[in-house]
C-alpha atoms as a PDB file:
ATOM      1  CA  UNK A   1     102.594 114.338 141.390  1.00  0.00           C
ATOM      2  CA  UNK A   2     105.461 111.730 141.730  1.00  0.00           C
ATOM      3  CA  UNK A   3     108.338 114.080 143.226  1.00  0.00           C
ATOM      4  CA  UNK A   4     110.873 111.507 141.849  1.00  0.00           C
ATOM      5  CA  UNK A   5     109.624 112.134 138.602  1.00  0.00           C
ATOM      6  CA  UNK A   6     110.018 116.086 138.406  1.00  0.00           C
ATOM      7  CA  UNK A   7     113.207 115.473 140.092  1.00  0.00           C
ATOM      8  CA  UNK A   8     114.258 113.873 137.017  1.00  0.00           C
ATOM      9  CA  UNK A   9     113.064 115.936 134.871  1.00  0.00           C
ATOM     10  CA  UNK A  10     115.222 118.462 136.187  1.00  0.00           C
ATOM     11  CA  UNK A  11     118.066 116.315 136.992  1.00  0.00           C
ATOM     12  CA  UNK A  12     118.383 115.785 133.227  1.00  0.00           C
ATOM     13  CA  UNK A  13     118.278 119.200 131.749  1.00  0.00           C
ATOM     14  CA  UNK A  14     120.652 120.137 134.859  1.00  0.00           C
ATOM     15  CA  UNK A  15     123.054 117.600 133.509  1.00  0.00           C
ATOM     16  CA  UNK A  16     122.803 118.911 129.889  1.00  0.00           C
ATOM     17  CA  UNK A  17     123.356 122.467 130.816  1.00  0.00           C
ATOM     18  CA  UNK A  18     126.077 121.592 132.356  1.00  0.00           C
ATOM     19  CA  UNK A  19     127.930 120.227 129.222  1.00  0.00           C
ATOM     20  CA  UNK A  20     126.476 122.671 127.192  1.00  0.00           C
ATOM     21  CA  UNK A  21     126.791 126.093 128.900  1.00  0.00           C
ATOM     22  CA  UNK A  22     125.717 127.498 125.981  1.00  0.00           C
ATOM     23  CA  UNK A  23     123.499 125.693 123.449  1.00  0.00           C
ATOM     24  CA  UNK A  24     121.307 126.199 120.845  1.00  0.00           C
ATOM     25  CA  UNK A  25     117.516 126.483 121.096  1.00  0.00           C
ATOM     26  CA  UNK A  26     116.750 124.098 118.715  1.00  0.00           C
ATOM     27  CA  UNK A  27     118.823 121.840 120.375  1.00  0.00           C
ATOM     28  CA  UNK A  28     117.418 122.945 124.217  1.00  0.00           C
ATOM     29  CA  UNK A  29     113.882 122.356 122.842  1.00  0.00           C
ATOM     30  CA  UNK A  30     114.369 119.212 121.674  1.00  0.00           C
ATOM     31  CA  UNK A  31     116.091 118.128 124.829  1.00  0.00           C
ATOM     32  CA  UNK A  32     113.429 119.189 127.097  1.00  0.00           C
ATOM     33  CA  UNK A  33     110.912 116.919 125.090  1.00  0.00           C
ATOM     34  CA  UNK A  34     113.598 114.179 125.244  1.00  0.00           C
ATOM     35  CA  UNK A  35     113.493 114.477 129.338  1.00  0.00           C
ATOM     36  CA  UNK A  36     109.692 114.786 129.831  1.00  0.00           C
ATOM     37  CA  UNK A  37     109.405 111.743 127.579  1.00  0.00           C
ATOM     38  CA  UNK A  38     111.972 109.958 129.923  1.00  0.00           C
ATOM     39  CA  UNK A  39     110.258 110.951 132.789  1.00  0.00           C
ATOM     40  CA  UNK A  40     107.157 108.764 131.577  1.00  0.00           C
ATOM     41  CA  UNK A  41     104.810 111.267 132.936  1.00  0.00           C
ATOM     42  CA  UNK A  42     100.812 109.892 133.563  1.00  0.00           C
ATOM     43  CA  UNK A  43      98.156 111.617 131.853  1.00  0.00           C
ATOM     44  CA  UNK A  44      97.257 113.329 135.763  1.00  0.00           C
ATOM     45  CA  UNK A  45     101.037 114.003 136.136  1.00  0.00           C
ATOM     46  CA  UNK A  46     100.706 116.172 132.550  1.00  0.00           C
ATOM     47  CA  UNK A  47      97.388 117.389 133.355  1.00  0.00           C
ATOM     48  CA  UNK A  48      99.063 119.177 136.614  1.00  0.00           C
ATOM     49  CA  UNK A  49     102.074 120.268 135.083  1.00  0.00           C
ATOM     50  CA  UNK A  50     100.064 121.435 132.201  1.00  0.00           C
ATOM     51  CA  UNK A  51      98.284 123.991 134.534  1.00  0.00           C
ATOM     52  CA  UNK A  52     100.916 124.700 136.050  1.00  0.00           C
ATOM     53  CA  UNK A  53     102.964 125.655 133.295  1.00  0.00           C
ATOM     54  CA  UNK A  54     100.426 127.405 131.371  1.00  0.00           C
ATOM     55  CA  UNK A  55     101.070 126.055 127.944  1.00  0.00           C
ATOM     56  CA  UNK A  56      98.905 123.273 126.181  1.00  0.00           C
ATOM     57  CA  UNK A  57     101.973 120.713 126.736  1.00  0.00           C
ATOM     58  CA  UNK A  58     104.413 119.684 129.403  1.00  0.00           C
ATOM     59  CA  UNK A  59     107.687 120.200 127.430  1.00  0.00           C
ATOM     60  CA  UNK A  60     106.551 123.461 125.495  1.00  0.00           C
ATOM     61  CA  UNK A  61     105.944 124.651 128.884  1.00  0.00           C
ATOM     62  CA  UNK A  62     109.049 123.560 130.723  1.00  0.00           C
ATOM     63  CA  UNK A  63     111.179 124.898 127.807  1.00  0.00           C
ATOM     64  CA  UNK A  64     109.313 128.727 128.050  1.00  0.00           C
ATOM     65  CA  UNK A  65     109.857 128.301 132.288  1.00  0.00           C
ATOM     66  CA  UNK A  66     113.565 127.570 131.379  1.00  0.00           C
ATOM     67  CA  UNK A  67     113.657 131.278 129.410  1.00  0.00           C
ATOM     68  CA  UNK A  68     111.632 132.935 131.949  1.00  0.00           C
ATOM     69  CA  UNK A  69     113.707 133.843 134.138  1.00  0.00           C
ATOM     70  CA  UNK A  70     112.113 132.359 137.192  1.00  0.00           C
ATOM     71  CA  UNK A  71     112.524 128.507 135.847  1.00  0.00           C
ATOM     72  CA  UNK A  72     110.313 126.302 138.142  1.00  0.00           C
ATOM     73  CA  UNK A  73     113.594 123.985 138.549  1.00  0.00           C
ATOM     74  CA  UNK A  74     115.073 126.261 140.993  1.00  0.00           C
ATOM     75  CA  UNK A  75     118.939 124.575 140.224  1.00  0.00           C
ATOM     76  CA  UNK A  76     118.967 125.551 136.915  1.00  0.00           C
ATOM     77  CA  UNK A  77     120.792 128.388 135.636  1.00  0.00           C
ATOM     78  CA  UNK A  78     118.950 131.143 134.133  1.00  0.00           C
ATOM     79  CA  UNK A  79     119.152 131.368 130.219  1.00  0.00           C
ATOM     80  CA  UNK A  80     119.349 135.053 130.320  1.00  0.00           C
ATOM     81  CA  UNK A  81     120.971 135.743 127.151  1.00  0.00           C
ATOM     82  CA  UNK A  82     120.539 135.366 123.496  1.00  0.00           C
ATOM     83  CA  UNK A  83     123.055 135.199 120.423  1.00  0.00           C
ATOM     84  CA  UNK A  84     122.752 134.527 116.736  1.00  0.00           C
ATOM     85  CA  UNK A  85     125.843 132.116 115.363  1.00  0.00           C
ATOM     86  CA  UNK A  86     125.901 131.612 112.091  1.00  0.00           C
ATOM     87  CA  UNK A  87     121.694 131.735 111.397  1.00  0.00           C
ATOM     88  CA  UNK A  88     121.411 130.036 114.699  1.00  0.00           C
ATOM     89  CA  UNK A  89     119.738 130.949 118.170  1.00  0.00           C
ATOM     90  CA  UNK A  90     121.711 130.048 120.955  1.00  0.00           C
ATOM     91  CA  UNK A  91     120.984 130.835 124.699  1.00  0.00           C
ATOM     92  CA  UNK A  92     123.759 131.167 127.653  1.00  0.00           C
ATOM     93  CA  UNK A  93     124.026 132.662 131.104  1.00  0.00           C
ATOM     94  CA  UNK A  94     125.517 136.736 131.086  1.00  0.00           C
ATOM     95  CA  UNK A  95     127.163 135.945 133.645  1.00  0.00           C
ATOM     96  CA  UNK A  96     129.378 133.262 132.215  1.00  0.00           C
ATOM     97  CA  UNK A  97     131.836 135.869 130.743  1.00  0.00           C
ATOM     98  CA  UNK A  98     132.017 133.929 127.221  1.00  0.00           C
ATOM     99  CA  UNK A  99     134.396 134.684 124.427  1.00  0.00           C
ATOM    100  CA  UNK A 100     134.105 134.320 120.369  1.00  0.00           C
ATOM    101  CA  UNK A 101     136.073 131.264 121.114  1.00  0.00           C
ATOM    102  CA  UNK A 102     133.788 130.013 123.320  1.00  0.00           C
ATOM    103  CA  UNK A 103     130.693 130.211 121.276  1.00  0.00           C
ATOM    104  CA  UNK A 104     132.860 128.814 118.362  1.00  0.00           C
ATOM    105  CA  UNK A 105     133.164 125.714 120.283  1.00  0.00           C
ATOM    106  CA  UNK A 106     129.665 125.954 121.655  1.00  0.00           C
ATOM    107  CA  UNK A 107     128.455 125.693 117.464  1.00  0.00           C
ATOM    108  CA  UNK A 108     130.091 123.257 116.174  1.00  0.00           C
ATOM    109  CA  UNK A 109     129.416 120.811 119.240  1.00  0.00           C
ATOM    110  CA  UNK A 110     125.688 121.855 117.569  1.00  0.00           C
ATOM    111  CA  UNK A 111     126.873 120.288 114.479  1.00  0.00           C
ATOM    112  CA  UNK A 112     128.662 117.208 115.478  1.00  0.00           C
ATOM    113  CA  UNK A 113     125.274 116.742 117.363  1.00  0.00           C
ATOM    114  CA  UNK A 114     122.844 117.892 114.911  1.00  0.00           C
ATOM    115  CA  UNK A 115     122.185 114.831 113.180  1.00  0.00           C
ATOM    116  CA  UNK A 116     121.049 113.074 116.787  1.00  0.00           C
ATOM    117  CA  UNK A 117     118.976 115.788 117.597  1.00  0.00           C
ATOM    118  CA  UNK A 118     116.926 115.858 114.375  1.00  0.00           C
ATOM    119  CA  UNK A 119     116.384 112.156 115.179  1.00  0.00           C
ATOM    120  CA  UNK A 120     115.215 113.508 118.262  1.00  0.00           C
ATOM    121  CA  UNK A 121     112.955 115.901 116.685  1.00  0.00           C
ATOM    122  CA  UNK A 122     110.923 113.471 114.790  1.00  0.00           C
ATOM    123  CA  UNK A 123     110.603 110.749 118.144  1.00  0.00           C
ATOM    124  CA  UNK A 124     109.447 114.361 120.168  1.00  0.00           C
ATOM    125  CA  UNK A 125     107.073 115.539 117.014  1.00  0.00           C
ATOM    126  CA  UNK A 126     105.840 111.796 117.114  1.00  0.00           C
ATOM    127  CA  UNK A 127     104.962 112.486 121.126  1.00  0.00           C
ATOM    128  CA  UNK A 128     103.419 115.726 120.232  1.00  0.00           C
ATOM    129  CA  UNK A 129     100.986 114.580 117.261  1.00  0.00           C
ATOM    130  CA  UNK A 130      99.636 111.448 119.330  1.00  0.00           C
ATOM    131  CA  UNK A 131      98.902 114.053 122.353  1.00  0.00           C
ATOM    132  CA  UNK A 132      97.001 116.003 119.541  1.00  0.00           C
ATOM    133  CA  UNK A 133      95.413 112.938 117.680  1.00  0.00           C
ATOM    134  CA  UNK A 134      93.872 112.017 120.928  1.00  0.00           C
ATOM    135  CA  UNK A 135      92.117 114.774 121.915  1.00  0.00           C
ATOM    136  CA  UNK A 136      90.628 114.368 118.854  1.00  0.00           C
ATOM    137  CA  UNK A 137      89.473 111.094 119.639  1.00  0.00           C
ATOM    138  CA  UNK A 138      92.326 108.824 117.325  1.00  0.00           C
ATOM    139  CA  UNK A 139      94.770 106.164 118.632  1.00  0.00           C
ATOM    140  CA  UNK A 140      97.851 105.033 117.150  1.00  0.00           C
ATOM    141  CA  UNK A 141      96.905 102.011 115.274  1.00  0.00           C
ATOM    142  CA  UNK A 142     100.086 100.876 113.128  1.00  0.00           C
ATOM    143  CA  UNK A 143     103.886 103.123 113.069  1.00  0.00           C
ATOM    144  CA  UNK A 144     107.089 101.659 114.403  1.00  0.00           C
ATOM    145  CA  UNK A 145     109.489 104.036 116.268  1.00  0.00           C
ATOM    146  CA  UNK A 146     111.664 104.687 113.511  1.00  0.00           C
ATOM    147  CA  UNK A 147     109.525 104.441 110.224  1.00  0.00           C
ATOM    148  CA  UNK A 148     109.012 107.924 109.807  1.00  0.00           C
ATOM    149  CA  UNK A 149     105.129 107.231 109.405  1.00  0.00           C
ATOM    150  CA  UNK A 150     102.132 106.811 111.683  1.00  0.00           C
ATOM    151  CA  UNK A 151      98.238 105.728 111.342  1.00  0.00           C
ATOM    152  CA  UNK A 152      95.495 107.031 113.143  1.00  0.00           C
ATOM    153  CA  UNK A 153      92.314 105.736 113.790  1.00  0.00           C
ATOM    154  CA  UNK A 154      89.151 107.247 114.877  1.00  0.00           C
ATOM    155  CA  UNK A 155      85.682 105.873 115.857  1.00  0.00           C
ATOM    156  CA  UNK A 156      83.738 104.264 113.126  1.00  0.00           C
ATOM    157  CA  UNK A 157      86.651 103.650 109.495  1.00  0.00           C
ATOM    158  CA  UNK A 158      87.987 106.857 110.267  1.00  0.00           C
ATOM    159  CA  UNK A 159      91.663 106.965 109.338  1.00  0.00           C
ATOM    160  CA  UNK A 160      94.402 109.177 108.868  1.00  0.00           C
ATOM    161  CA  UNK A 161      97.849 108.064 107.856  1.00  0.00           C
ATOM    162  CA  UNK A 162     100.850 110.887 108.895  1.00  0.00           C
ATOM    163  CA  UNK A 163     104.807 110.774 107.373  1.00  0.00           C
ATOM    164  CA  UNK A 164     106.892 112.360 110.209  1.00  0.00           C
ATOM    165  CA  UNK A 165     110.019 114.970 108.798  1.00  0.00           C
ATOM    166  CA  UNK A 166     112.908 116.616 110.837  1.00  0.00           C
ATOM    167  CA  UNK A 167     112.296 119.755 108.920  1.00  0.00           C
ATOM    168  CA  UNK A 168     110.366 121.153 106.025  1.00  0.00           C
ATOM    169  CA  UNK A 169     113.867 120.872 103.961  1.00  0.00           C
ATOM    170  CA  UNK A 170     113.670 117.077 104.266  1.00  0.00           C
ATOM    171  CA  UNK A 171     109.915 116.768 103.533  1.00  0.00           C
ATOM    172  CA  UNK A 172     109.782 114.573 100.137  1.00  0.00           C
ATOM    173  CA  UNK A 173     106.580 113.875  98.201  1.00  0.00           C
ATOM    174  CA  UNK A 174     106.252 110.744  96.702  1.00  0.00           C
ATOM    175  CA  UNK A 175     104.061 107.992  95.488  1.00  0.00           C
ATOM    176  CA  UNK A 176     101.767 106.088  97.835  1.00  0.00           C
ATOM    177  CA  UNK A 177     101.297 109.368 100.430  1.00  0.00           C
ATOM    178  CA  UNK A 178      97.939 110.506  98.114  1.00  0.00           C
ATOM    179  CA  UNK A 179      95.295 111.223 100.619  1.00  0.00           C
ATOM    180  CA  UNK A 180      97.821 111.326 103.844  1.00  0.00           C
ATOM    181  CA  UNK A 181      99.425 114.115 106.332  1.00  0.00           C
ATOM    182  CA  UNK A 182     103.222 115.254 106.404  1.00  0.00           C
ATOM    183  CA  UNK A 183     103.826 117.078 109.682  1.00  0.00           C
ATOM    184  CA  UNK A 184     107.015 119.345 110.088  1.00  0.00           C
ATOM    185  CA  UNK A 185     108.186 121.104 113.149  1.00  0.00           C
ATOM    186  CA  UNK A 186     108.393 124.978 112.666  1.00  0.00           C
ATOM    187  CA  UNK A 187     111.763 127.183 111.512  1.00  0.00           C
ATOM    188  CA  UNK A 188     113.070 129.587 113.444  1.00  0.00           C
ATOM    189  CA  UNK A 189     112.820 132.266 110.045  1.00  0.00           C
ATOM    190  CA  UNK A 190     109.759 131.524 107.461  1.00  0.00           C
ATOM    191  CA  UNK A 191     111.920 130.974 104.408  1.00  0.00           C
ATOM    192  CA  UNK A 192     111.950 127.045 103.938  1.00  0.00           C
ATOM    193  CA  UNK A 193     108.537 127.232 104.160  1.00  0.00           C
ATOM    194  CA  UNK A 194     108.145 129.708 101.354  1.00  0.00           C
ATOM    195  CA  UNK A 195     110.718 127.716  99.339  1.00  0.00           C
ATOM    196  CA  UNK A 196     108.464 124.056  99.978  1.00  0.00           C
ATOM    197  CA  UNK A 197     105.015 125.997  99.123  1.00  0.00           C
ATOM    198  CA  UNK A 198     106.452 127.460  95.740  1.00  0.00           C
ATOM    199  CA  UNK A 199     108.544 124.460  94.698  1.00  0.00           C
ATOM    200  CA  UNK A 200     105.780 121.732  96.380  1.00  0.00           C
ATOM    201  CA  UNK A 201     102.835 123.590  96.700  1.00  0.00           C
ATOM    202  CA  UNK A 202     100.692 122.561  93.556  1.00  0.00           C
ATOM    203  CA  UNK A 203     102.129 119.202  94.040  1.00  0.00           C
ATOM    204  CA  UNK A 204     100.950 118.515  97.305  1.00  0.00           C
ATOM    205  CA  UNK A 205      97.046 119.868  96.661  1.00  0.00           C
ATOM    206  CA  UNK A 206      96.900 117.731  93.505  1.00  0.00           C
ATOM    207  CA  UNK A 207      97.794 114.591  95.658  1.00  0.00           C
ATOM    208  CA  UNK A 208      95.556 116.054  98.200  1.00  0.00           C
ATOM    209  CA  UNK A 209      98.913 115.539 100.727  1.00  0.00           C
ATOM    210  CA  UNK A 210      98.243 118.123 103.856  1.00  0.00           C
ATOM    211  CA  UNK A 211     101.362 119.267 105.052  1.00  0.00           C
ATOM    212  CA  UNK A 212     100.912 120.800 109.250  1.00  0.00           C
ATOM    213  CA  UNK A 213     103.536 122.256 111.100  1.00  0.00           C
ATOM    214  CA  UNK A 214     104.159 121.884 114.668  1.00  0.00           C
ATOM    215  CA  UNK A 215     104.922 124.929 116.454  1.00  0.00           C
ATOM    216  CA  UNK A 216     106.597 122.627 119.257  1.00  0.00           C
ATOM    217  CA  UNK A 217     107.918 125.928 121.236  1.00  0.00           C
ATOM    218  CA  UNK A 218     103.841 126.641 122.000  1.00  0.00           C
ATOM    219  CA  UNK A 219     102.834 122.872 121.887  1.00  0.00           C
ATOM    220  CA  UNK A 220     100.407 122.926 119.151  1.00  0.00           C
ATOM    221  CA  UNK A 221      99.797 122.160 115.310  1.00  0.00           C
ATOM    222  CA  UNK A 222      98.651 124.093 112.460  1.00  0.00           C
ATOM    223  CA  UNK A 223      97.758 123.613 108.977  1.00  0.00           C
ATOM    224  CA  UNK A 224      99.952 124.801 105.989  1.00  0.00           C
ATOM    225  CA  UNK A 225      98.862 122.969 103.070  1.00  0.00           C
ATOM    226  CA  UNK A 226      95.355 121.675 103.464  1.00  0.00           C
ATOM    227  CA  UNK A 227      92.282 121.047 106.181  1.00  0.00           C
ATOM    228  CA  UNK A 228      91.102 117.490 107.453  1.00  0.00           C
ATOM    229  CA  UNK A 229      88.019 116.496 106.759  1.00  0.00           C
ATOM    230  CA  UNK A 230      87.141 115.575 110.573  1.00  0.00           C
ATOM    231  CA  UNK A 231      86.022 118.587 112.161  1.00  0.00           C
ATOM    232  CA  UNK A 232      87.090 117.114 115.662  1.00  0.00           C
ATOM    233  CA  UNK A 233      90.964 117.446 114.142  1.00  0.00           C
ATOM    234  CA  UNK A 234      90.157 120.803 112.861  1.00  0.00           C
ATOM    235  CA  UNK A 235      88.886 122.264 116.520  1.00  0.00           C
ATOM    236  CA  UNK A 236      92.562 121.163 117.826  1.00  0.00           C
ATOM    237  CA  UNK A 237      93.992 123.483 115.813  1.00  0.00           C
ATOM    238  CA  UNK A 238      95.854 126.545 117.622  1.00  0.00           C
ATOM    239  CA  UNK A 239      95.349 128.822 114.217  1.00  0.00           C
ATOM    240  CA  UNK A 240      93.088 126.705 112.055  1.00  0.00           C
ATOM    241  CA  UNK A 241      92.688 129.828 109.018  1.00  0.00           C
ATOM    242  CA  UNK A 242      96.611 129.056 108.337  1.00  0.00           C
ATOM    243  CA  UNK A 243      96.499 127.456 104.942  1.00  0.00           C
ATOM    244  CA  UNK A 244      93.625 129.857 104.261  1.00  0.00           C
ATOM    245  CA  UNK A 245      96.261 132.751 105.235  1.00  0.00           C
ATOM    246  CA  UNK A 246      99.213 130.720 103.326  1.00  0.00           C
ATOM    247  CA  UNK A 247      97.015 130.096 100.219  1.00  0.00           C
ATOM    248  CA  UNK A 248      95.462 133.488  99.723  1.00  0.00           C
ATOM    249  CA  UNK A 249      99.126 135.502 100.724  1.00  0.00           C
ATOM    250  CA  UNK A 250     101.878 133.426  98.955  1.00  0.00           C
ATOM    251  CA  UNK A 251      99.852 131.796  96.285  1.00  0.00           C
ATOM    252  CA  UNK A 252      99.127 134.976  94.906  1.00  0.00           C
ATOM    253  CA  UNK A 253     102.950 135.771  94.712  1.00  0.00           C
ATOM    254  CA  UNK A 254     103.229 132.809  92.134  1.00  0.00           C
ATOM    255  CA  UNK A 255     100.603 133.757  90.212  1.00  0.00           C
END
């Protein structure tokens, strides 16, 4: 592996930790995609790390090293400590002696930068899904950076056609996305997901719209509302009996 590559890697989430002593894990996640995607790792160079890390992708994995304990980036400061602010998980160093004033400051620099990072969240969920599509055996055939959607295509006229959201708040359902995917990165609490499936739910199986949720902690994707019809998508699946699970548990609430 190209040392001047991991070098950056950790160069860049040793400069962010230093302006943000303590920062929230959304944010950290998305930050640790944002400098493996920098890096411009080769397929061999993720393969490695991959093993290495022990998680199905490079980021998830350098993001779960970070809360180990024992990060792999021996520079780095160990994220030893965990506090709720205001609904939010943040993560900060014990030793750092912190005070309510200091983790004031430390959430609303989170919200003066939240708006950048769920931009981030849809370029890193964009990363994710193509790692996903591929081992599948689908390319990206048509999606511009920022369009918020992305084709597929597979051997033979396969096709799959994917709207990219920030957050399962901001997913929107509208004409011309019959047939297609909307893909969501995870919550850290369950609740705007139970809010989409009772207010969307119906909706979204009469258009035949799939809505999958990227766990993007672990690295992997998972069904909510519907199942492809190409098995080799299904088998990617981390827990492929989701929207099963999600059908059979919440759809009997609104019945």
């Amino acid at each position: 592996m190209t040392a001047k590559k991991i070098e950056f890697i950790g160069t860049c989430l040793s400069d962010l930790l230093t302006e943000k002593e303590i920062i929230a894990r959304y944010e950290l996640l998305q930050r640790v995609y944002d400098c493996v995607r920098r890096a411009d790792l080769s397929p061999g160079e993720k393969e490695e790390l991959v093993k290495t890390l022990g998680k199905k992708n490079v980021a998830s994995g350098i993001f779960y090293n970070l809360l180990s304990g024992e990060p792999i980036f021996i520079n780095l400061p160990k994220l030893d400590s965990v506090m709720k602010i205001n609904e939010r998980t943040f993560h900060f160093v014990h030793t750092g002696c912190y005070a309510d004033p200091d983790f004031a400051r430390a959430f609303n620099q989170f919200k003066e930068s939240e708006k950048e990072v769920e931009e981030l969240a849809k370029l890193n969920l964009r990363d994710l899904l193509t790692e996903f599509m591929a081992k599948a055996g689908y390319a990206v055939a048509d999606g511009s950076t920022g369009s918020g959607k992305l084709t597929f295509v597979g051997s033979g006229e396969k096709r799959l056609d994917f709207w990219i959201f920030s957050s399962i708040q901001d997913a929107e359902l509208v004409e011309g996305m019959e047939g297609s995917v909307v893909i969501v990165p995870h919550a850290e609490s369950p609740g705007p997901f139970i809010a989409f499936f009772q207010e969307k739910g119906k909706e979204a199986e009469l258009a035949e719209i799939k809505v999958w949720v990227a766990n993007m902690e672990q690295g992997t994707i998972d069904p909510f509302i519907g199942y492809p019809r190409d098995l080799a998508i299904y088998k990617q699946f981390n827990n492929p009996r989701m929207a099963m699970m999600v059908k059979t548990n919440w759809g009997r609430r609104m019945e």
